[in-house]
N, C-alpha and C. Protein backbone atom coordinates (compact mmCIF):
# COMPACT_ATOMS: atom_id res chain seq x y z
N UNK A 1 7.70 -38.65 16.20
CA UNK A 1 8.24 -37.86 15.11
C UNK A 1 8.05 -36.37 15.44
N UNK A 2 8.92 -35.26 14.86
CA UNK A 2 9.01 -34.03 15.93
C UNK A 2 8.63 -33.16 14.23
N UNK A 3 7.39 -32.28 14.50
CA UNK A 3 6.50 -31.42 13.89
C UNK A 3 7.23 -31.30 13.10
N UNK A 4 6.66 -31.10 11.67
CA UNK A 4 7.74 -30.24 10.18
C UNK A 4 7.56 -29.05 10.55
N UNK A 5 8.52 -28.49 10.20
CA UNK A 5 8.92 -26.88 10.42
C UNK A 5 7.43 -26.62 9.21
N UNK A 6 7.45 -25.01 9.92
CA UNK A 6 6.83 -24.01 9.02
C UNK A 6 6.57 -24.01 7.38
N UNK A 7 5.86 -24.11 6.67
CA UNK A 7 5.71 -23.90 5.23
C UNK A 7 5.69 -22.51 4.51
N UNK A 8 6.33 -21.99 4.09
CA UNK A 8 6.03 -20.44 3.69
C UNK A 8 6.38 -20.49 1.99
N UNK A 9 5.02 -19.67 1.60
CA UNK A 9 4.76 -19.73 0.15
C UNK A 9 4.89 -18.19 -0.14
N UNK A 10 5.96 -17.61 -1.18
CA UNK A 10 6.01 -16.36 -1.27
C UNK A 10 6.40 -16.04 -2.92
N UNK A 11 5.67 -15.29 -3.60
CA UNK A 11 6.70 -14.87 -4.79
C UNK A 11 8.15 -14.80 -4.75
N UNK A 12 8.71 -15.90 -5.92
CA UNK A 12 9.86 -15.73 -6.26
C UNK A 12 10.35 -14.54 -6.40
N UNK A 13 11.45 -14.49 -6.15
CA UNK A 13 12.65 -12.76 -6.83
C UNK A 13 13.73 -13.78 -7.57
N UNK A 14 14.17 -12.29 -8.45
CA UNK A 14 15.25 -12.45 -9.46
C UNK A 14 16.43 -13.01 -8.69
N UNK A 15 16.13 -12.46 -7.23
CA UNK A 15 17.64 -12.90 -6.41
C UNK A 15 17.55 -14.23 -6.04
N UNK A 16 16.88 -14.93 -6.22
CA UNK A 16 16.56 -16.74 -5.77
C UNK A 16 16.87 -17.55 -7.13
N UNK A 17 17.44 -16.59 -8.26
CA UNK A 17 17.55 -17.58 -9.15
C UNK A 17 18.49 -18.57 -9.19
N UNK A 18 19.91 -18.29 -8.22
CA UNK A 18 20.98 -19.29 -8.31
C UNK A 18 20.50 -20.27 -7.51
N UNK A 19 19.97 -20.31 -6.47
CA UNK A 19 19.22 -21.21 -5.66
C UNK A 19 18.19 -21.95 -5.81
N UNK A 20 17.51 -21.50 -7.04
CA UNK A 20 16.09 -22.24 -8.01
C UNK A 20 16.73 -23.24 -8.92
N UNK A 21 18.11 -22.37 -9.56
CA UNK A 21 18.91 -23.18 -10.41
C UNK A 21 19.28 -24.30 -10.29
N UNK A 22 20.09 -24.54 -8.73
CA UNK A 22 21.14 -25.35 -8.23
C UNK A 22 19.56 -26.70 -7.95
N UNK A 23 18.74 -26.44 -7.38
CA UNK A 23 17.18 -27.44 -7.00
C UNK A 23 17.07 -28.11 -8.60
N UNK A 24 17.02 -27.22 -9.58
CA UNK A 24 16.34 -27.76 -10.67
C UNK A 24 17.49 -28.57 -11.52
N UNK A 25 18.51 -27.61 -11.22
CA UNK A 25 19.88 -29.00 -11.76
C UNK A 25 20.08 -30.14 -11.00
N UNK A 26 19.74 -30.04 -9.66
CA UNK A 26 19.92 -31.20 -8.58
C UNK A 26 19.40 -32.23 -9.25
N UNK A 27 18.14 -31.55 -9.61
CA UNK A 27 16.52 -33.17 -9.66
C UNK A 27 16.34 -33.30 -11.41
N UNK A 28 17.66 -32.35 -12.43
CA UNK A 28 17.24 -32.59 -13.52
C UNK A 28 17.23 -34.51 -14.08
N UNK A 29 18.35 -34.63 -13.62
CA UNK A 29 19.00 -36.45 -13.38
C UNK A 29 18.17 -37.19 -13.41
N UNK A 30 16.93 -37.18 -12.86
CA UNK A 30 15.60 -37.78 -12.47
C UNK A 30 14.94 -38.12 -13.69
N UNK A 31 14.53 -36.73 -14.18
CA UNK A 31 13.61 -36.80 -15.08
C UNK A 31 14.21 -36.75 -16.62
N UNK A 32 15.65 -36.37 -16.96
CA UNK A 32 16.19 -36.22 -18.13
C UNK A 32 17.47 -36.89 -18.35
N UNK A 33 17.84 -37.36 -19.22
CA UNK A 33 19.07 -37.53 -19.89
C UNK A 33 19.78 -36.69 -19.75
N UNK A 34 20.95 -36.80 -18.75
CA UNK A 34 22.05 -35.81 -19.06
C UNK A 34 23.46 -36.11 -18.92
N UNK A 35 23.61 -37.50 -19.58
CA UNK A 35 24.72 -38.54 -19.90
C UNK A 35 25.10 -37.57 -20.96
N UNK A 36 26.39 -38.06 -21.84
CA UNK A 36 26.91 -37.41 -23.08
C UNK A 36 26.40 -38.09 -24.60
N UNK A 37 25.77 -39.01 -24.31
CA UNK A 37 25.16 -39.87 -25.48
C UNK A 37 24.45 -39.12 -26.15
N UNK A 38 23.52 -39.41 -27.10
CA UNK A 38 23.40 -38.65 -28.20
C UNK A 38 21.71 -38.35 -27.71
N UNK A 39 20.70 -38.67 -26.68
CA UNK A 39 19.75 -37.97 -26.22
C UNK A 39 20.40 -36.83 -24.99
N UNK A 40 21.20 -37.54 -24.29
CA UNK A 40 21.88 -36.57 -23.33
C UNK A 40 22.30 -35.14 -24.18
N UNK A 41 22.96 -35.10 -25.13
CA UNK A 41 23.18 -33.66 -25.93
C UNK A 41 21.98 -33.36 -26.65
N UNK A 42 20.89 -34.08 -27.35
CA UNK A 42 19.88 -33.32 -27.85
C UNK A 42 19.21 -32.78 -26.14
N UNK A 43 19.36 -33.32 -25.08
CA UNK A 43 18.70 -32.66 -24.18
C UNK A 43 19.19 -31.16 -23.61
N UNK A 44 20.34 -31.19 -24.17
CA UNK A 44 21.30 -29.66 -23.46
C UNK A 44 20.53 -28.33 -23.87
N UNK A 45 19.74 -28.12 -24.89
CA UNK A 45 18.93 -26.52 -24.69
C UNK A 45 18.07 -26.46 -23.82
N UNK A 46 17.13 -27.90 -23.69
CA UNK A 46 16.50 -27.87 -22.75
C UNK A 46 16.89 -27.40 -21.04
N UNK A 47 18.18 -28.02 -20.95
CA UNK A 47 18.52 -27.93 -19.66
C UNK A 47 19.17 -26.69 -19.35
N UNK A 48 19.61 -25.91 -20.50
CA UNK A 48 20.48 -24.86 -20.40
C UNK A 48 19.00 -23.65 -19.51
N UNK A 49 17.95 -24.13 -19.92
CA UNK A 49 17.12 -22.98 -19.29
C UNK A 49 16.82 -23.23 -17.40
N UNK A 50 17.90 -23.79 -17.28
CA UNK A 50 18.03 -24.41 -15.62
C UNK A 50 19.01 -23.30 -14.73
N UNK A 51 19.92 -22.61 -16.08
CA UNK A 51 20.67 -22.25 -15.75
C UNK A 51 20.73 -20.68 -14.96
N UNK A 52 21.21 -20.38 -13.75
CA UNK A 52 20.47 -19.16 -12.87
C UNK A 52 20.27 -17.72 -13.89
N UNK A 53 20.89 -17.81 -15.09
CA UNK A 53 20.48 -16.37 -15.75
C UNK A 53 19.05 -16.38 -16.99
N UNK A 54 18.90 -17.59 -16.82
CA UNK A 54 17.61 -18.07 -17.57
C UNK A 54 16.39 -18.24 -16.65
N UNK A 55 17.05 -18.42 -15.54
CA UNK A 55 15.82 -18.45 -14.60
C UNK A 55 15.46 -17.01 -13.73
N UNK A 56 17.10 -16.65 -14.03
CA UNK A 56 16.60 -14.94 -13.29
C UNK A 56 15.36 -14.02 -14.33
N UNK A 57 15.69 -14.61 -15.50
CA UNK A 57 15.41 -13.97 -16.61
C UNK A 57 13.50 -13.66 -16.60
N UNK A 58 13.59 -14.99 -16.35
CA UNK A 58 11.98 -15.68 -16.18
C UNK A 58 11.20 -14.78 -14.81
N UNK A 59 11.73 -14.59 -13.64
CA UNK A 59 11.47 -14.55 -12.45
C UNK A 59 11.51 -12.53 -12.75
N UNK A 60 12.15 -11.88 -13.59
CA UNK A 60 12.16 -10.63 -13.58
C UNK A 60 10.86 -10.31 -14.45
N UNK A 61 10.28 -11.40 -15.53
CA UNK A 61 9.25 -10.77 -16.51
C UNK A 61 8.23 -10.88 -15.59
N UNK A 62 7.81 -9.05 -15.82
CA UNK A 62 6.28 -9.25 -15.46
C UNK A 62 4.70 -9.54 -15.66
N UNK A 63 5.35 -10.50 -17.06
CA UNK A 63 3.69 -11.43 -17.90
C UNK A 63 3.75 -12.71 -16.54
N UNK A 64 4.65 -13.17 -15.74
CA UNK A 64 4.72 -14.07 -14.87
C UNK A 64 4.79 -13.88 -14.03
N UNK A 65 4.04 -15.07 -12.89
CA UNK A 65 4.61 -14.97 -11.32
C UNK A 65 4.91 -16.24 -10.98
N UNK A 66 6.01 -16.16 -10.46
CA UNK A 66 6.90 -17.82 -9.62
C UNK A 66 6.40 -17.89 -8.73
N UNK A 67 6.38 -18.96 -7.56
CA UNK A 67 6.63 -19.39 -6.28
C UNK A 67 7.36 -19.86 -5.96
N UNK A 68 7.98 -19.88 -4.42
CA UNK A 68 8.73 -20.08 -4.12
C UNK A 68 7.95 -20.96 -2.57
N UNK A 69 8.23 -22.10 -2.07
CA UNK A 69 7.99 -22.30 -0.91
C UNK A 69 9.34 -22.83 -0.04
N UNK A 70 9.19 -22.09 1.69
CA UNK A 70 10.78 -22.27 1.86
C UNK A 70 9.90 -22.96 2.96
N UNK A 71 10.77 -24.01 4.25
CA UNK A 71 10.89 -24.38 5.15
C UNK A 71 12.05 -24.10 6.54
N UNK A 72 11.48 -24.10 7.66
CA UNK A 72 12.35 -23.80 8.94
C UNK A 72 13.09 -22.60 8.83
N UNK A 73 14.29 -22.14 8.66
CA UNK A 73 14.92 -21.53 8.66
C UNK A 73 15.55 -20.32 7.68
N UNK A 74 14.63 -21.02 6.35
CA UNK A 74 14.97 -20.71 5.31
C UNK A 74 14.03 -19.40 5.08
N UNK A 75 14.17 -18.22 4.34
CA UNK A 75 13.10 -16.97 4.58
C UNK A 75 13.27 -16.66 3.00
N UNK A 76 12.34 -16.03 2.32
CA UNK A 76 11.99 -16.05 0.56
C UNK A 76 12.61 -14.21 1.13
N UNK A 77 13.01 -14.40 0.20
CA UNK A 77 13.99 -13.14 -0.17
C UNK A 77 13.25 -11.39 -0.58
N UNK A 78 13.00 -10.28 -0.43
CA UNK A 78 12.30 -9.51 -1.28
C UNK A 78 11.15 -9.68 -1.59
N UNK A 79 10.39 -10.30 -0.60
CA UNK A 79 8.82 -10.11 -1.45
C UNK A 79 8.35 -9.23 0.02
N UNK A 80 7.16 -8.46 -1.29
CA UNK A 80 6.58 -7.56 -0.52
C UNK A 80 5.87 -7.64 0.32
């Protein structure tokens, strides 16, 4: 088996939010209802905070800090 690439752990930026988004809508399926049935729509505020201007939103306040961990090729955006 041929080594896992690199692990790199860096503060999130506001600019990784469409890309945090698209991960957390990927794997929402998993863990939530998001059929049209009647838990699938009580679940939609929940999920709406998936969405990249809710998560940029999150990732710009400075009462918080995100992480971000990337692999191989992939490089965390703006951190200092």
């Amino acid at each position: 088996m041929p080594p896992l690439p690199p692990l790199r752990i860096a503060v999130a930026q506001p600019a990784q939010a469409a890309e945090i988004s698209r991960l957390a809508q990927g794997l929402a399926h998993c863990f939530v209802d998001v059929s049209d049935g009647a838990e699938g729509l009580a679940a939609r505020p929940f999920l709406s905070t998936f969405e990249p201007e809710a998560i940029g939103a999150l990732l710009a306040n400075p009462t918080y800090r995100y992480h971000v961990a990337t692999a191989g090729e992939l490089q965390p955006q703006g951190n200092p």
